[in-house]
N, C-alpha and C. Protein backbone atom coordinates (compact mmCIF):
# COMPACT_ATOMS: atom_id res chain seq x y z
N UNK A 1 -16.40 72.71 26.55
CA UNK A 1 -16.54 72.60 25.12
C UNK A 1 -15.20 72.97 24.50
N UNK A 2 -14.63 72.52 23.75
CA UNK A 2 -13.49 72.34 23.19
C UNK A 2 -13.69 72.89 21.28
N UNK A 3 -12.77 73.18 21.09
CA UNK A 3 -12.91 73.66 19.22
C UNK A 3 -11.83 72.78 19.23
N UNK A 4 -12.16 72.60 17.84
CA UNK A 4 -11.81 71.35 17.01
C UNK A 4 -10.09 71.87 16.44
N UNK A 5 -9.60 70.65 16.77
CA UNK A 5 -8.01 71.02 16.18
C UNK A 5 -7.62 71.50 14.94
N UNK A 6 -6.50 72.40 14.78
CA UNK A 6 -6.54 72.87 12.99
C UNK A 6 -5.81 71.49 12.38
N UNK A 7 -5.75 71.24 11.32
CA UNK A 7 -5.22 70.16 10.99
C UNK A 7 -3.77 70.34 10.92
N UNK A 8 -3.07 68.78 11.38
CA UNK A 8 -1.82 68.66 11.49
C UNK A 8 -1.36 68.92 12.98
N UNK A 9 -2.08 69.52 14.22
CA UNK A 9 -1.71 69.60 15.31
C UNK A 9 -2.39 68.55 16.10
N UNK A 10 -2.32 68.53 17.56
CA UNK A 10 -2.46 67.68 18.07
C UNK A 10 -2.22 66.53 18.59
N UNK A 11 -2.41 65.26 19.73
CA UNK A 11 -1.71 64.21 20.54
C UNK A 11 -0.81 63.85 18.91
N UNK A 12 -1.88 63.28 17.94
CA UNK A 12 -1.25 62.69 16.37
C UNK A 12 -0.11 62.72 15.71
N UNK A 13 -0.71 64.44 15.78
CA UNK A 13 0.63 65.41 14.80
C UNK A 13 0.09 65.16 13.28
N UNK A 14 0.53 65.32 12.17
CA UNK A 14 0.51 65.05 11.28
C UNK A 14 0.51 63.59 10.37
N UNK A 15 1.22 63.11 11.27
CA UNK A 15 1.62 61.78 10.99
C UNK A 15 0.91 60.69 11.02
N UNK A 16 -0.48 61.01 11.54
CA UNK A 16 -1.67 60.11 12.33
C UNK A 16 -2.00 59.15 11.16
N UNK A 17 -2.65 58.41 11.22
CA UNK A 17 -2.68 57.05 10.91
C UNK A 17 -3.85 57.49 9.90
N UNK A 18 -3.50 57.34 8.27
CA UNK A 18 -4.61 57.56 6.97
C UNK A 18 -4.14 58.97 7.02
N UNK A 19 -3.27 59.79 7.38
CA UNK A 19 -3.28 61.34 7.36
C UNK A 19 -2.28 61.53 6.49
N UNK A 20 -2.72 62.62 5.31
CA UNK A 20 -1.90 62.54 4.26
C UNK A 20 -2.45 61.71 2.74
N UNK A 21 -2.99 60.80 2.84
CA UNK A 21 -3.81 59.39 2.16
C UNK A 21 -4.49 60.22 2.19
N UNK A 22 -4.95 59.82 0.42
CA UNK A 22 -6.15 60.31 -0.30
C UNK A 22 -6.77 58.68 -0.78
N UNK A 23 -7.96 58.93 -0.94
CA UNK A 23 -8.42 57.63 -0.86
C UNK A 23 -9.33 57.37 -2.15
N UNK A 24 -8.81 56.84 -3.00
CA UNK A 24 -9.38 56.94 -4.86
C UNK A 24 -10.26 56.02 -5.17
N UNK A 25 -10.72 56.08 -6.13
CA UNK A 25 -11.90 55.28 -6.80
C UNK A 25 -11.83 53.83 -7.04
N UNK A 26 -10.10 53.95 -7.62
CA UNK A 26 -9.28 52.52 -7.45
C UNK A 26 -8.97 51.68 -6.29
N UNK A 27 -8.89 52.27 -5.28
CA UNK A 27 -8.93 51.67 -3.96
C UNK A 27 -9.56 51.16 -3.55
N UNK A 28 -10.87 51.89 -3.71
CA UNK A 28 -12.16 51.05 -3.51
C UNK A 28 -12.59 49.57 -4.13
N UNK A 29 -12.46 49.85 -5.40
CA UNK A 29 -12.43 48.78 -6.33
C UNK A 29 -11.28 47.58 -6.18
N UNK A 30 -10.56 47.68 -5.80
CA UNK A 30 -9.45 46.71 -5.17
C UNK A 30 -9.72 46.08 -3.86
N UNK A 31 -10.51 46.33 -3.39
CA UNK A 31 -10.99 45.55 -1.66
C UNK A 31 -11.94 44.94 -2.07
N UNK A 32 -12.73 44.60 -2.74
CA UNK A 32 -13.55 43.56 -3.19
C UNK A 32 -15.23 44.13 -3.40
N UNK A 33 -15.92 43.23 -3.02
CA UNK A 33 -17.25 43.54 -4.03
C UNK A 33 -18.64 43.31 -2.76
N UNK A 34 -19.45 44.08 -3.20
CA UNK A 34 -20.69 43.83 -1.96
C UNK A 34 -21.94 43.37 -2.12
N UNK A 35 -22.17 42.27 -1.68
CA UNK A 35 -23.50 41.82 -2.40
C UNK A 35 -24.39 41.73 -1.72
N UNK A 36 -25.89 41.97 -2.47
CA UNK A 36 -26.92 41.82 -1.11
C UNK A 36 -28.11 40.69 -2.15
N UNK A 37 -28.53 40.28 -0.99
CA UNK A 37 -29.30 39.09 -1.20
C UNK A 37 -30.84 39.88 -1.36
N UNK A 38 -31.73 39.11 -2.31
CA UNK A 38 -32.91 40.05 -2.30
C UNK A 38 -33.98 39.81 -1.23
N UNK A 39 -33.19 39.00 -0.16
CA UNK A 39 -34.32 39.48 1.09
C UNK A 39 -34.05 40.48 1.68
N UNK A 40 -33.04 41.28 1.39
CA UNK A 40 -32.33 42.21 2.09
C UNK A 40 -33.17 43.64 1.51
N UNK A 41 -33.10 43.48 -0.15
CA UNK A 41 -33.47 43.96 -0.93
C UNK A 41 -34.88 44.44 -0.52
N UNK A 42 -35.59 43.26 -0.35
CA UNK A 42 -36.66 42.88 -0.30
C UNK A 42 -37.46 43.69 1.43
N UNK A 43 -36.98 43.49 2.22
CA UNK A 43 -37.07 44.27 3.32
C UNK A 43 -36.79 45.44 3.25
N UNK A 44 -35.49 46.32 2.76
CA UNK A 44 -35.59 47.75 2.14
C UNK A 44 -36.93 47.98 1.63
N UNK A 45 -37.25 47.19 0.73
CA UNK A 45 -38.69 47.90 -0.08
C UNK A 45 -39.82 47.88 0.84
N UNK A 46 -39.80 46.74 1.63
CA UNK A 46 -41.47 47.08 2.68
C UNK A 46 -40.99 48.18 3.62
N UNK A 47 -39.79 48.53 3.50
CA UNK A 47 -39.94 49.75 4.92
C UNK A 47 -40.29 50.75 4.24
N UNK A 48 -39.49 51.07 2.75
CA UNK A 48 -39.99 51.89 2.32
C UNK A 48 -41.41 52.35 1.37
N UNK A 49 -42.05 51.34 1.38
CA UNK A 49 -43.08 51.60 0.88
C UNK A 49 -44.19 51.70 2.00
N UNK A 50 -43.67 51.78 3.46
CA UNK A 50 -45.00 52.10 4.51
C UNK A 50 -44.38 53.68 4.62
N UNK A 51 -43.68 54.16 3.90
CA UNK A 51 -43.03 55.55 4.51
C UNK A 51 -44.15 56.50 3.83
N UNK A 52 -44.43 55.65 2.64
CA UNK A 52 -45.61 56.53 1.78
C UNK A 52 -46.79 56.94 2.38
N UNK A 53 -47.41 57.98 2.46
CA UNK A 53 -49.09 58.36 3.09
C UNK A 53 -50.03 57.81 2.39
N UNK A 54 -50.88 56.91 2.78
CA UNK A 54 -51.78 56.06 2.24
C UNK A 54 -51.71 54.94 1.90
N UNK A 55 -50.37 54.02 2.24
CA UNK A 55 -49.81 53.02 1.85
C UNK A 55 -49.71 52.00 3.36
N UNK A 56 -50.55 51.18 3.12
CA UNK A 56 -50.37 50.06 4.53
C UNK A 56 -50.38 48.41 3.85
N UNK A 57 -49.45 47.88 4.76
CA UNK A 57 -49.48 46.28 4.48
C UNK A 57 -50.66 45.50 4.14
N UNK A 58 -50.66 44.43 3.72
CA UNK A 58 -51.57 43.31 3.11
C UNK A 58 -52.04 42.59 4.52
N UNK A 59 -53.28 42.98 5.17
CA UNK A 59 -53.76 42.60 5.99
C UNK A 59 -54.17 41.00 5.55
N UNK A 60 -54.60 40.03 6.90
CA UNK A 60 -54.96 38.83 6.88
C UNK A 60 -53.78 37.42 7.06
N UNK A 61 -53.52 36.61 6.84
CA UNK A 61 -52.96 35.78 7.15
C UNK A 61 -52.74 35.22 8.17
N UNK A 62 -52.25 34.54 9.27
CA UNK A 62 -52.63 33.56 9.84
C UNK A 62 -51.53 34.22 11.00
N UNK A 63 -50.46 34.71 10.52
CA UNK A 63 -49.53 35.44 11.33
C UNK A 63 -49.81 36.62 11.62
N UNK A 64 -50.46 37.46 10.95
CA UNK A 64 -51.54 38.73 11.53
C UNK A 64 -52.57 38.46 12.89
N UNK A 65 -53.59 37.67 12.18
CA UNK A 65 -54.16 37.20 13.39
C UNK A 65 -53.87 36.64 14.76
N UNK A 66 -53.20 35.43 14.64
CA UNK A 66 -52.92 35.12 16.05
C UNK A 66 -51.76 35.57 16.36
N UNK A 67 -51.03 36.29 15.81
CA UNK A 67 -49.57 36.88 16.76
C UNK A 67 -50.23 38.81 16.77
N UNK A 68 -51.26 38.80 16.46
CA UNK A 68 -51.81 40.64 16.38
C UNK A 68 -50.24 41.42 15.86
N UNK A 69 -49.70 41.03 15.07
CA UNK A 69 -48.67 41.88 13.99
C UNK A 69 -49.31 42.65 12.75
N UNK A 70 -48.65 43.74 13.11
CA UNK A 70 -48.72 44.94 12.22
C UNK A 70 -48.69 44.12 10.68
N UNK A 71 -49.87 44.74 9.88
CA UNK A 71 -49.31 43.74 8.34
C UNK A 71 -48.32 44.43 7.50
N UNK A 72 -47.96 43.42 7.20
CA UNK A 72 -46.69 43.67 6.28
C UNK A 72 -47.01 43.72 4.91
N UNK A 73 -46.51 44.86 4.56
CA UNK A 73 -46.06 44.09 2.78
C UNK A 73 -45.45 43.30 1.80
N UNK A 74 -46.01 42.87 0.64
CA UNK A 74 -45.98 41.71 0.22
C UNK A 74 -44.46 42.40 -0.83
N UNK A 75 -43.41 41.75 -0.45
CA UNK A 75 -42.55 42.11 -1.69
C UNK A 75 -41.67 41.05 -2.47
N UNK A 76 -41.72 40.88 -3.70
CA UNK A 76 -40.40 40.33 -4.03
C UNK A 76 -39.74 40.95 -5.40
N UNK A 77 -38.53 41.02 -5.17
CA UNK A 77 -37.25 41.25 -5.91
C UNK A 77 -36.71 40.54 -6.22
N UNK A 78 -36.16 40.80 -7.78
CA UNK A 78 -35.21 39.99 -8.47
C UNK A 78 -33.94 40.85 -8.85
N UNK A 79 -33.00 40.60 -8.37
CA UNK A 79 -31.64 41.27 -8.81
C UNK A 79 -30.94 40.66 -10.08
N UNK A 80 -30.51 41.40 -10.76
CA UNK A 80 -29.25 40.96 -11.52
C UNK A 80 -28.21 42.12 -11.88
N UNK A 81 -27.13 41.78 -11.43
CA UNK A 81 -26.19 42.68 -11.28
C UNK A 81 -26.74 44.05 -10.61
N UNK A 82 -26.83 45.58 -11.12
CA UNK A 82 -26.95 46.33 -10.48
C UNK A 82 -28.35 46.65 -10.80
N UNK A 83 -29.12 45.94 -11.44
CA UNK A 83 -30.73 46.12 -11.66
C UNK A 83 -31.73 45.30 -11.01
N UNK A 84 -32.92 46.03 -10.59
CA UNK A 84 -34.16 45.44 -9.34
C UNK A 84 -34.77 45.55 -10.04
N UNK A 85 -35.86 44.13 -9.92
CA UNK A 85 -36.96 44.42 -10.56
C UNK A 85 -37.83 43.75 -9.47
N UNK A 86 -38.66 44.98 -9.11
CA UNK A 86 -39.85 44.97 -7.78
C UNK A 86 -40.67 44.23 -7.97
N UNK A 87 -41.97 43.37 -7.42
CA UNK A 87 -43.56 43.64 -7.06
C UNK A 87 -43.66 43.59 -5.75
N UNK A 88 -44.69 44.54 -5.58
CA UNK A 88 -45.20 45.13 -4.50
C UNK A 88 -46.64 44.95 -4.42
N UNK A 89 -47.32 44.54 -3.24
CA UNK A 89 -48.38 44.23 -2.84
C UNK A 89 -48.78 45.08 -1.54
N UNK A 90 -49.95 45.91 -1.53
CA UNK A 90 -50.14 46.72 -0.67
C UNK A 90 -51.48 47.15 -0.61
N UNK A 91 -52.30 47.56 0.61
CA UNK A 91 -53.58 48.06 0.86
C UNK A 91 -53.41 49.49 0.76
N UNK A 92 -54.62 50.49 0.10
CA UNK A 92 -54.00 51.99 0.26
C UNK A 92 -55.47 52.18 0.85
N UNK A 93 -55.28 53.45 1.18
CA UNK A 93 -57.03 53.94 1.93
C UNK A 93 -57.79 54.52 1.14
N UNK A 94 -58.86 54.44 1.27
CA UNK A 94 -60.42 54.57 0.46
C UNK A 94 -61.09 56.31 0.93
N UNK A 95 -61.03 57.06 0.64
CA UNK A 95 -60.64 57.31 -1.00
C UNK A 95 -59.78 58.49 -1.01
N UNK A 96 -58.44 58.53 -1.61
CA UNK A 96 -57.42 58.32 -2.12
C UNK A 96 -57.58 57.86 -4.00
N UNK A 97 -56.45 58.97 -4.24
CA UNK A 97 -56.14 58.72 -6.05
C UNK A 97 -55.50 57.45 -5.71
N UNK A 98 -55.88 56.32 -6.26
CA UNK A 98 -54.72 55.36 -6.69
C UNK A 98 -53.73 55.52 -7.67
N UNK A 99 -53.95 56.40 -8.26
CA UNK A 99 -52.94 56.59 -9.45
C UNK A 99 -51.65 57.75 -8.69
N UNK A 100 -52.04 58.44 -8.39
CA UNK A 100 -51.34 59.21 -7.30
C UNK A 100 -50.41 58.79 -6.11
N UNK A 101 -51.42 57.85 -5.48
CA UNK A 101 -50.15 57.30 -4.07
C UNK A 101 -49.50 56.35 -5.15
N UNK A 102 -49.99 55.45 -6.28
CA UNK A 102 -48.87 54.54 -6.74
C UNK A 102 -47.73 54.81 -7.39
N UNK A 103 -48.40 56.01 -7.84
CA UNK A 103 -47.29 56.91 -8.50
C UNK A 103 -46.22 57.16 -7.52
N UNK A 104 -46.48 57.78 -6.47
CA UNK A 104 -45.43 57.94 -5.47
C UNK A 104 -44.80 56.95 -4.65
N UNK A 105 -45.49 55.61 -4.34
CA UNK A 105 -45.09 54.53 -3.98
C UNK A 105 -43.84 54.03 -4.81
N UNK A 106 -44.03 53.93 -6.44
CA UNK A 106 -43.01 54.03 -7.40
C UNK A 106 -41.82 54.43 -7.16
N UNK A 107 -42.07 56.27 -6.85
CA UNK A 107 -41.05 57.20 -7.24
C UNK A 107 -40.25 56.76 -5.65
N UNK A 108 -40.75 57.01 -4.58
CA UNK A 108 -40.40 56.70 -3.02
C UNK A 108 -39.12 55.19 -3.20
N UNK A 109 -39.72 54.48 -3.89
CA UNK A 109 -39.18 53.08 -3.35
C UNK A 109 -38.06 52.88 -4.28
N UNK A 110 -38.26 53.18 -5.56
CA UNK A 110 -37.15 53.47 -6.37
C UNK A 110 -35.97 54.39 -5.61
N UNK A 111 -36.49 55.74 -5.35
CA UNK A 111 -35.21 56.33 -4.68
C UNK A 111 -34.74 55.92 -3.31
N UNK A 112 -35.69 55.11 -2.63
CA UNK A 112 -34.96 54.56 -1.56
C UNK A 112 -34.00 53.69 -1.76
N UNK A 113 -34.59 52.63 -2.75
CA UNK A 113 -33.27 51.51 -2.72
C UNK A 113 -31.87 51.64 -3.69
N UNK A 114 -32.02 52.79 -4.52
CA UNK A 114 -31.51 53.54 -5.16
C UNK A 114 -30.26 53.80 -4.25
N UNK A 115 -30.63 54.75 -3.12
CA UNK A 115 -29.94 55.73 -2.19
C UNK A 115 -29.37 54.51 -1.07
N UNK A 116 -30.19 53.41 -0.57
CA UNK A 116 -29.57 53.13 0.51
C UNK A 116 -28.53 51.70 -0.05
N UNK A 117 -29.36 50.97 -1.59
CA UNK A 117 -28.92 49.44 -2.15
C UNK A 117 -27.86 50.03 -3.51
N UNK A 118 -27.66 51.20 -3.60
CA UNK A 118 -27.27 51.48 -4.85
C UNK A 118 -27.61 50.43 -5.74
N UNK A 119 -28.80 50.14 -6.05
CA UNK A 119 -29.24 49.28 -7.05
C UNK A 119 -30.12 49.97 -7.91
N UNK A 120 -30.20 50.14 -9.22
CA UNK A 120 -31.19 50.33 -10.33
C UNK A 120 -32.49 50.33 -10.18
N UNK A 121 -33.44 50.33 -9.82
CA UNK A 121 -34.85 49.99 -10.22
C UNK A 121 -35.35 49.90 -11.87
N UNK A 122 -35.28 48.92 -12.61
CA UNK A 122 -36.02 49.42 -13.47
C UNK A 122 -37.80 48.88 -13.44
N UNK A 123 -38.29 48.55 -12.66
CA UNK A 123 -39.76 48.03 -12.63
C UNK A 123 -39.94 48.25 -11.33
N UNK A 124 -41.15 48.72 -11.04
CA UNK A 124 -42.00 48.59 -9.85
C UNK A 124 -43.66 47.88 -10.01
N UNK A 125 -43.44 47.29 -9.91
CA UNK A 125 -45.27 46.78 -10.19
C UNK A 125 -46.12 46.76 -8.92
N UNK A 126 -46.79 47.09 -9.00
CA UNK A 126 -47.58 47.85 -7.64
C UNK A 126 -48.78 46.95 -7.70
N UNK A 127 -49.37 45.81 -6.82
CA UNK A 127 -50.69 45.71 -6.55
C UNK A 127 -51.10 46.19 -5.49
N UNK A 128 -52.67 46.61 -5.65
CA UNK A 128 -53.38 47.07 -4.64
C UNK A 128 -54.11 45.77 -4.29
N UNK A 129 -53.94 45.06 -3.02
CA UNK A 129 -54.87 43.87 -2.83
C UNK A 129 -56.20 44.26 -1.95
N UNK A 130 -56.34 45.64 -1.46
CA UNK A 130 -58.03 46.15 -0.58
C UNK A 130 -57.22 47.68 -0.69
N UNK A 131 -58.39 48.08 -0.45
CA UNK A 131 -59.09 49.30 -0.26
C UNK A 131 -59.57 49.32 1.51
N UNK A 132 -58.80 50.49 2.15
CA UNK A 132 -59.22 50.44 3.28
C UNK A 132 -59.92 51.96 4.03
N UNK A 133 -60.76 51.85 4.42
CA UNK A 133 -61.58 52.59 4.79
C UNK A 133 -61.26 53.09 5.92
N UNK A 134 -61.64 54.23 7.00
CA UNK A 134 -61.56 54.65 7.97
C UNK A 134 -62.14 54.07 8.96
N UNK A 135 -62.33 52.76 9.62
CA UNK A 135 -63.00 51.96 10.79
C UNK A 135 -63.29 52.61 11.90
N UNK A 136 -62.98 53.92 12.00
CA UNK A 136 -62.80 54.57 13.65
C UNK A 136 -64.39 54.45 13.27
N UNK A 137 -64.96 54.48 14.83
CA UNK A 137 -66.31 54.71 15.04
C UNK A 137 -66.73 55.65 15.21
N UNK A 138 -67.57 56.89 14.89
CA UNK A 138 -68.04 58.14 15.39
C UNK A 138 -68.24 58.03 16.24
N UNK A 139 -68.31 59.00 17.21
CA UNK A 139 -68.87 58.85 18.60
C UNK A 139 -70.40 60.02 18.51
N UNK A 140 -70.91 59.41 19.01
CA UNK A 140 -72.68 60.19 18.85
C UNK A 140 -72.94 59.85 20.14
N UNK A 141 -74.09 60.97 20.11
CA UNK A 141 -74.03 61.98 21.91
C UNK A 141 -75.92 61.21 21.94
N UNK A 142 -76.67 61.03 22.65
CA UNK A 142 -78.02 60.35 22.21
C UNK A 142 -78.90 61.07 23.50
């Protein structure tokens, strides 16, 4: 195990390559510009809206069934410039506040794409398309 060099020593020296360079706000802004497409967008938001507790994809469709895939959520986004505007389509479980997980579905997905798209949210529109229940079977002793 080795400790870490003090700065300015080492194979480098001082002289090492960006050493010395401070790296400004203007710099950044001079290498050009980053754009993301809202499927990109759009996939950020279904990951982050299964991160929520009580929040699962829009079961059914034709690609659920015969490929047995996990369901997905329904999303689309509209960008313009640095502002998103969501809908979201999603099953939550029975019973559960809906006003509560959507509330947090909201707050969650906003700060995700916030943090990872540096993009705005100003809308989230949330449908609930089912209500899902607990299917496990009891097990009973006879």
């Amino acid at each position: 195990m080795t400790a870490p060099a003090a700065a300015g020593t080492g194979l480098l020296g001082k002289h090492a390559a960006g050493a010395g360079r401070r790296s400004t706000r203007a710099d950044a802004e001079d290498r050009g510009r980053t754009s993301l497409s809202d499927k990109v967008v759009e996939k950020t938001v279904a990951r982050a809206a299964l991160e929520v507790d009580h929040v699962h994809g829009v079961s059914g469709g034709i690609a659920t069934t015969v490929f047995n895939t996990d369901p997905a959520v329904d999303v689309q986004a509209t960008i313009d410039g640095h502002l998103a505007q969501l809908r979201v389509k999603v099953e939550v479980d029975y019973p559960v506040s809906l006003r509560t997980v959507t509330r947090e579905l909201r707050r969650h997905v906003s700060d995700r794409v916030h943090q990872l798209c540096e993009l705005t949210v100003t809308d989230v529109d949330v449908h609930v398309t089912a209500l899902r229940q607990n299917t496990e079977q009891v097990r009973r002793v006879r």
